[in-house]
Protein backbone atom coordinates (compact mmCIF):
# COMPACT_ATOMS: atom_id res chain seq x y z
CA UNK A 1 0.00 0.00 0.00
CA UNK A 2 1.37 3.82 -0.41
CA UNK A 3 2.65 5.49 1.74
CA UNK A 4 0.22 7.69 3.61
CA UNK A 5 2.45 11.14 2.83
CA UNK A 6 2.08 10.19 -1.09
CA UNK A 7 -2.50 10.05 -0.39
CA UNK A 8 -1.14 13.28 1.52
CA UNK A 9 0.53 15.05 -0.62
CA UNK A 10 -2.25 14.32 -3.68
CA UNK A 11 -5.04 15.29 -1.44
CA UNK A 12 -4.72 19.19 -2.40
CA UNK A 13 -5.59 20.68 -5.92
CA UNK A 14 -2.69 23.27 -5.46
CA UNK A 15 -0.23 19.91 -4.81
CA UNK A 16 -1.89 18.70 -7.90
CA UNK A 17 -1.62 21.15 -10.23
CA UNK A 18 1.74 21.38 -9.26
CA UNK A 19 2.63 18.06 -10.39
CA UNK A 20 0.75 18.50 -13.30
CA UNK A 21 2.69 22.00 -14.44
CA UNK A 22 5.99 19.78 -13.87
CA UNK A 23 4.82 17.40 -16.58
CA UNK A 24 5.96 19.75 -18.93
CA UNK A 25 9.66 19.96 -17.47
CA UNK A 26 11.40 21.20 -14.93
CA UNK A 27 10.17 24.74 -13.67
CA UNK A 28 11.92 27.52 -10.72
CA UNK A 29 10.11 28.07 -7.26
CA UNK A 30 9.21 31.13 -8.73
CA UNK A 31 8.03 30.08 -12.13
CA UNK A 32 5.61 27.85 -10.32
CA UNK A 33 4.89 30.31 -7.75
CA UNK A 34 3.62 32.76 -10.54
CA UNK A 35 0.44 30.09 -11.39
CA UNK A 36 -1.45 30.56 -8.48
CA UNK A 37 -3.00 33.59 -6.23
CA UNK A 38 -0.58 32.30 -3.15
CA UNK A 39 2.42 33.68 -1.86
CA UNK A 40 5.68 32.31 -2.57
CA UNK A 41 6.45 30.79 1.06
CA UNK A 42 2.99 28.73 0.56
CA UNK A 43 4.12 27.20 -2.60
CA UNK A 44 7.45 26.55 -1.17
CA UNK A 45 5.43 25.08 2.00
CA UNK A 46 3.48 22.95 -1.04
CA UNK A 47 6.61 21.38 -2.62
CA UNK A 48 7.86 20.59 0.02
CA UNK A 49 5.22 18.38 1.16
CA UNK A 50 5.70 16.71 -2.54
CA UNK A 51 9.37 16.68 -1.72
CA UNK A 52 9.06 14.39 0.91
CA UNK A 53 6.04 12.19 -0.94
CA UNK A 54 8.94 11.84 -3.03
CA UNK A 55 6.98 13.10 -5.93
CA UNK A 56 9.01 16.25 -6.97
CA UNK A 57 13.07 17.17 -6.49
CA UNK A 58 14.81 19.86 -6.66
CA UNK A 59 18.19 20.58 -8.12
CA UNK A 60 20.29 24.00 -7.69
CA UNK A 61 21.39 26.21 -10.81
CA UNK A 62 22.85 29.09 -9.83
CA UNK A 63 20.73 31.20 -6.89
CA UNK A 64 18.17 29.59 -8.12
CA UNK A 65 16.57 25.80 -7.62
CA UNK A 66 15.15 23.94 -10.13
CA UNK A 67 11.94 21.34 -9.42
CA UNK A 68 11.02 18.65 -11.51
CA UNK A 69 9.08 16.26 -11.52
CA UNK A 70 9.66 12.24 -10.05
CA UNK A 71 6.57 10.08 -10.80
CA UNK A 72 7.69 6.81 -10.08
CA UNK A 73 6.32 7.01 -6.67
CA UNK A 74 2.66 7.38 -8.69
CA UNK A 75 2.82 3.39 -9.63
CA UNK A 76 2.31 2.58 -6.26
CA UNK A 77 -1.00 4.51 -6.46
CA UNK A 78 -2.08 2.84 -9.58
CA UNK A 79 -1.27 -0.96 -8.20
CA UNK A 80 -3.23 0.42 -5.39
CA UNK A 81 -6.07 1.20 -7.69
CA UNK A 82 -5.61 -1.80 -9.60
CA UNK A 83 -8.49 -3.96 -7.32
CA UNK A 84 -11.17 -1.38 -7.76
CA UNK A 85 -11.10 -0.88 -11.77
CA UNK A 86 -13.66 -3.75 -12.34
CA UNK A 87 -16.03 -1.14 -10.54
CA UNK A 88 -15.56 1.56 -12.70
CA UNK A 89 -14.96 -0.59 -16.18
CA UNK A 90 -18.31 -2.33 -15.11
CA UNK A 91 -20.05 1.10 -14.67
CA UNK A 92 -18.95 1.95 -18.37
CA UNK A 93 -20.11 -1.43 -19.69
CA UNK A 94 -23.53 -0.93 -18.64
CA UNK A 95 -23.71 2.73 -19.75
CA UNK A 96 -21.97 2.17 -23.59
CA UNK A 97 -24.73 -0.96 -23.14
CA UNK A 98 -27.70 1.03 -22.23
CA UNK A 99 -26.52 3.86 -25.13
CA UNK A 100 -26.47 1.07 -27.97
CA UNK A 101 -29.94 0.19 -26.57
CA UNK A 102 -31.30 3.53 -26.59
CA UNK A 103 -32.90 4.87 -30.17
CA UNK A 104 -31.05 7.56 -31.52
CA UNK A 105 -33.30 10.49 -32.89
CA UNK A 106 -32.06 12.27 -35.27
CA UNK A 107 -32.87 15.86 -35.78
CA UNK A 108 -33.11 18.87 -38.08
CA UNK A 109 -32.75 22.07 -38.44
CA UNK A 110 -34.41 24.87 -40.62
CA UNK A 111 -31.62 27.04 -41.27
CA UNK A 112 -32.45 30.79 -42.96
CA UNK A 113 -30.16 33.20 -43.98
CA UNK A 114 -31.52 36.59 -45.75
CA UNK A 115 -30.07 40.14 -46.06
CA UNK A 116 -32.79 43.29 -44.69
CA UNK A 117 -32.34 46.66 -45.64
CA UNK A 118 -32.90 47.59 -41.72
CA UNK A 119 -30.30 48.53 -39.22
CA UNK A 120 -30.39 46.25 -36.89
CA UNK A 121 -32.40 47.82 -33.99
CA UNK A 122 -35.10 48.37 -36.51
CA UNK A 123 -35.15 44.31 -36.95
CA UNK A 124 -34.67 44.04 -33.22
CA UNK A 125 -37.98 45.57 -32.37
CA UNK A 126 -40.18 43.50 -35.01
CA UNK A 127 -39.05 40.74 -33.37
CA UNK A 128 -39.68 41.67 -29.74
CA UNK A 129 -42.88 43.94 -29.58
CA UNK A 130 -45.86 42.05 -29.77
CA UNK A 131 -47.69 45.07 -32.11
CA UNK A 132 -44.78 44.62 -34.86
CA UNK A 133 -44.62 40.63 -34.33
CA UNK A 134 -48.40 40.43 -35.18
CA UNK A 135 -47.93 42.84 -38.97
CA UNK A 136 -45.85 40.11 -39.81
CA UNK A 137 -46.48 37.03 -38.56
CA UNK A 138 -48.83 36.06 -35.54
CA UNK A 139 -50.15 37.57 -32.84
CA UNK A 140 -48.03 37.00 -29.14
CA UNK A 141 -47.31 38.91 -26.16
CA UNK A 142 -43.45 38.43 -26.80
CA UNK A 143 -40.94 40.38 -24.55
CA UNK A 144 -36.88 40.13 -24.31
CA UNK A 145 -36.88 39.13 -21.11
CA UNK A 146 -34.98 35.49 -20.26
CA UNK A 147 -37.45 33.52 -18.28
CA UNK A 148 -40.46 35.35 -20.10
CA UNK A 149 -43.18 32.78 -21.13
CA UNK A 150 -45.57 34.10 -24.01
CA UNK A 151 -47.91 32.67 -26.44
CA UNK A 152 -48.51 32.92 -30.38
CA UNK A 153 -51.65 32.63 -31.72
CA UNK A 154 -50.86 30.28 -34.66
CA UNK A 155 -53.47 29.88 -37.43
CA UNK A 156 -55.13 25.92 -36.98
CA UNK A 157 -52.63 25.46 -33.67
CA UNK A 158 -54.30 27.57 -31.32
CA UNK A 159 -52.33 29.32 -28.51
CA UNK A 160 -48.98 27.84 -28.83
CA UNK A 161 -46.32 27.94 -25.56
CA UNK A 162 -43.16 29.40 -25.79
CA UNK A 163 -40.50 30.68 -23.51
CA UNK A 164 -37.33 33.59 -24.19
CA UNK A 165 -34.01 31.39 -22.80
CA UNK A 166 -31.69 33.69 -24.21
CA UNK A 167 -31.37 37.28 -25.02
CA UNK A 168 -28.25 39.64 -26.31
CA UNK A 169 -30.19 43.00 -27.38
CA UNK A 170 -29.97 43.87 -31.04
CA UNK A 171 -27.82 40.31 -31.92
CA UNK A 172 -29.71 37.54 -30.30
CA UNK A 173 -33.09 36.01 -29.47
CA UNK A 174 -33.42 32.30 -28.61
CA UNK A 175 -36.94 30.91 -27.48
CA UNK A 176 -38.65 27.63 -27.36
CA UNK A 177 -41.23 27.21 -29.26
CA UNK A 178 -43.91 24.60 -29.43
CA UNK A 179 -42.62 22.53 -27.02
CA UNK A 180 -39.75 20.83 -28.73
CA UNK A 181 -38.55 23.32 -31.38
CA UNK A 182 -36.55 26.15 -30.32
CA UNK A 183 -36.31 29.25 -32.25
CA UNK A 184 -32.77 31.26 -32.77
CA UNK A 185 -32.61 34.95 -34.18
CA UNK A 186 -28.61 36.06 -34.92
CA UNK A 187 -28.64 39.91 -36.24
CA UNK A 188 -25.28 40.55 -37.76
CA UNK A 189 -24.94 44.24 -39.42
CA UNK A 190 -23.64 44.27 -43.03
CA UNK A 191 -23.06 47.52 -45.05
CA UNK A 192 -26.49 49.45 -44.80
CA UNK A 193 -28.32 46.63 -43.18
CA UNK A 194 -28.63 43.61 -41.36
CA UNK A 195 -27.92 39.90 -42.08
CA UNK A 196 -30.35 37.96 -40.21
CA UNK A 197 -30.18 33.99 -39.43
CA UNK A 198 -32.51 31.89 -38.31
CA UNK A 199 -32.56 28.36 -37.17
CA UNK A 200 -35.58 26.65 -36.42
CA UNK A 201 -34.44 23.49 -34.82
CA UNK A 202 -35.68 20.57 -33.01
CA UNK A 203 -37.04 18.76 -36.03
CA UNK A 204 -37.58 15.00 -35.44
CA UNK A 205 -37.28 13.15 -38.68
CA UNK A 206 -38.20 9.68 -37.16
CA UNK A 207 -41.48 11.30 -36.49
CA UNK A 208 -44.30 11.38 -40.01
CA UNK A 209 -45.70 14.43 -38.27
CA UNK A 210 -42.61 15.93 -37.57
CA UNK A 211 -40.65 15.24 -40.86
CA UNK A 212 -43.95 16.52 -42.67
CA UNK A 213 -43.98 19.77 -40.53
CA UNK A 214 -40.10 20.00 -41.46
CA UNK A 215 -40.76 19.79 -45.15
CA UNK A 216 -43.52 22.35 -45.50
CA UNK A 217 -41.49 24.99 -42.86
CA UNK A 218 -38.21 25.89 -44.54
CA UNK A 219 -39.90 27.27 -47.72
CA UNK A 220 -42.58 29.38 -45.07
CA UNK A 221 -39.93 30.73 -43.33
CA UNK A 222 -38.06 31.39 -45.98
CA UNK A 223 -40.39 32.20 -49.04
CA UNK A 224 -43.05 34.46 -46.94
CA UNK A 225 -42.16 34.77 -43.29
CA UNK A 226 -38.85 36.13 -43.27
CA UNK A 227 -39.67 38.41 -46.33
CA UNK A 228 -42.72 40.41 -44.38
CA UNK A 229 -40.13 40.53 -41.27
CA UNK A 230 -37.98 42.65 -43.74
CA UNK A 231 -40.74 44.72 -44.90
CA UNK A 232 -42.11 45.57 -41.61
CA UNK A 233 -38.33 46.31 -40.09
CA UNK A 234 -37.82 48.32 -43.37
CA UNK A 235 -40.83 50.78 -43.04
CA UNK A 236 -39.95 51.51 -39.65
CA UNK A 237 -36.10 52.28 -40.90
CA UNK A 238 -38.24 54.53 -43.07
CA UNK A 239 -40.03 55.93 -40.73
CA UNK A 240 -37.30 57.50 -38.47
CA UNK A 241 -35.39 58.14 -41.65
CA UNK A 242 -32.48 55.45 -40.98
C-alpha cells in the first residue's frame, strides 16, 4: 500500500496542479509560484510536502533551484487502484450498453439566412414587440426578457407555448417554441443593413408528423415569413429616416 504522505501530498488541488505544471519539465520556485494567487512561502510550503512524498526534487542552478518532476512514486498509487477498476470498467459497460440500446433520434434544423435593408435595432424591435410581431407574422405577447413565457396565436394550432431562454439585445433572441422546437434569431450588421439567421431546430425526422412539418417549414420561413419581417423592419427604418 502507499505510503500515507504520497495520499497526503495528492489530497490538495494546489499539490496537484503542481505536479501537473511539472509534466511539462522542470520549472523555478518562482516560475511555479507565478500560477497561483498564493504567496511564494505557501508554494514553497506545497513542494515541500511533494518533496518528501517523493513526488518532486529539486536541483540548484545558480541562486536559483530547479523542481522537476519524479513520478515513479505514482505506480504505487495505480497498483493500489488496480483492485477497484472492475467497478468503474463495469459502470462503463452498462452505460456504452444502455446507449447502444437507446434509439437515436435524429434531428433537423431549418436554417435561414436573408439580407434586410434595416439597421439592426429596426429588426430588433419587429421581433420583440408584440404590435410589430403580429404585422408580420402572428399575434403574441413576446418580450426580451430570459425567463419570459408568451404565447402565439398560430393559425389551426391555437395558442402555442413558448418561452425567451436567451437574449443579447440587437444580436440575439433564442426561445422555445412549441414545445420541442426552439427558435434562434442572430442579427449581424452588413453595409447598410442587417444579415439575419434563423434556425428553427428541433425537427424529429423519425417522427411522419414531424418530418412533414419539417418539409412544408423551410420554404414558409423562408419564401413568406422572413420576407414580411424585412418589410415591416424596413418601413420603420423609413419611418425614423435610418
Amino acid at each position: 500500500m502507499p505510503d500515507d504522505d504520497l495520499f497526503l501530498a495528492l489530497a490538495n488541488p494546489v499539490r496537484r496542479r503542481l505536479l501537473e505544471i511539472l509534466t511539462d519539465g522542470p520549472r523555478t520556485a518562482g516560475d511555479l509560484a507565478a500560477s497561483f494567487a498564493l504567496s511564494r512561502p505557501a508554494v514553497a510550503e506545497h513542494l515541500q510536502i511533494l518533496r518528501r512524498a517523493g513526488l518532486v526534487e529539486d536541483q540548484p542552478a545558480g541562486r536559483q533551484r530547479h523542481y522537476h518532476l519524479t513520478a515513479e512514486p505514482l505506480a504505487q498509487v495505480g497498483d493500489w487502484l488496480h483492485p477497484f477498476e472492475r467497478f468503474w470498467r463495469h459502470r462503463l459497460r452498462t452505460l456504452a450498453d444502455l446507449l447502444q440500446e437507446e434509439p437515436v433520434t435524429e434531428t433537423a434544423t431549418i436554417a435561414v439566412d436573408q439580407f434586410i435593408a434595416a439597421a439592426p435595432s429596426k429588426i430588433w424591435r419587429s421581433l420583440t414587440e408584440p404590435e410589430l410581431l403580429a404585422r408580420w407574422w402572428v399575434p403574441g405577447d413576446v418580450a426580451a426578457v430570459v425567463g419570459h413565457r408568451f404565447h402565439l396565436q398560430m393559425p389551426g394550432w391555437g395558442a402555442v407555448a413558448c418561452e425567451v431562454v436567451e437574449v443579447e439585445p440587437e444580436r440575439r433572441l433564442v426561445y422555445t417554441f412549441n414545445g420541442n422546437w426552439t427558435l434562434t434569431w442572430r442579427l449581424v450588421p452588413e453595409g447598410t443593413g442587417t444579415r439575419l439567421f434563423l434556425d428553427h431546430s428541433g425537427f424529429d425526422l423519425d417522427d411522419p408528423r414531424s418530418r412533414d412539418a419539417f418539409a412544408r417549414m423551410g420554404p414558409g420561413w423562408r419564401d413568406k415569413i422572413v420576407p414580411a419581417l424585412g418589410r415591416v423592419a424596413a418601413d420603420l427604418a423609413d419611418e425614423s429616416g435610418v
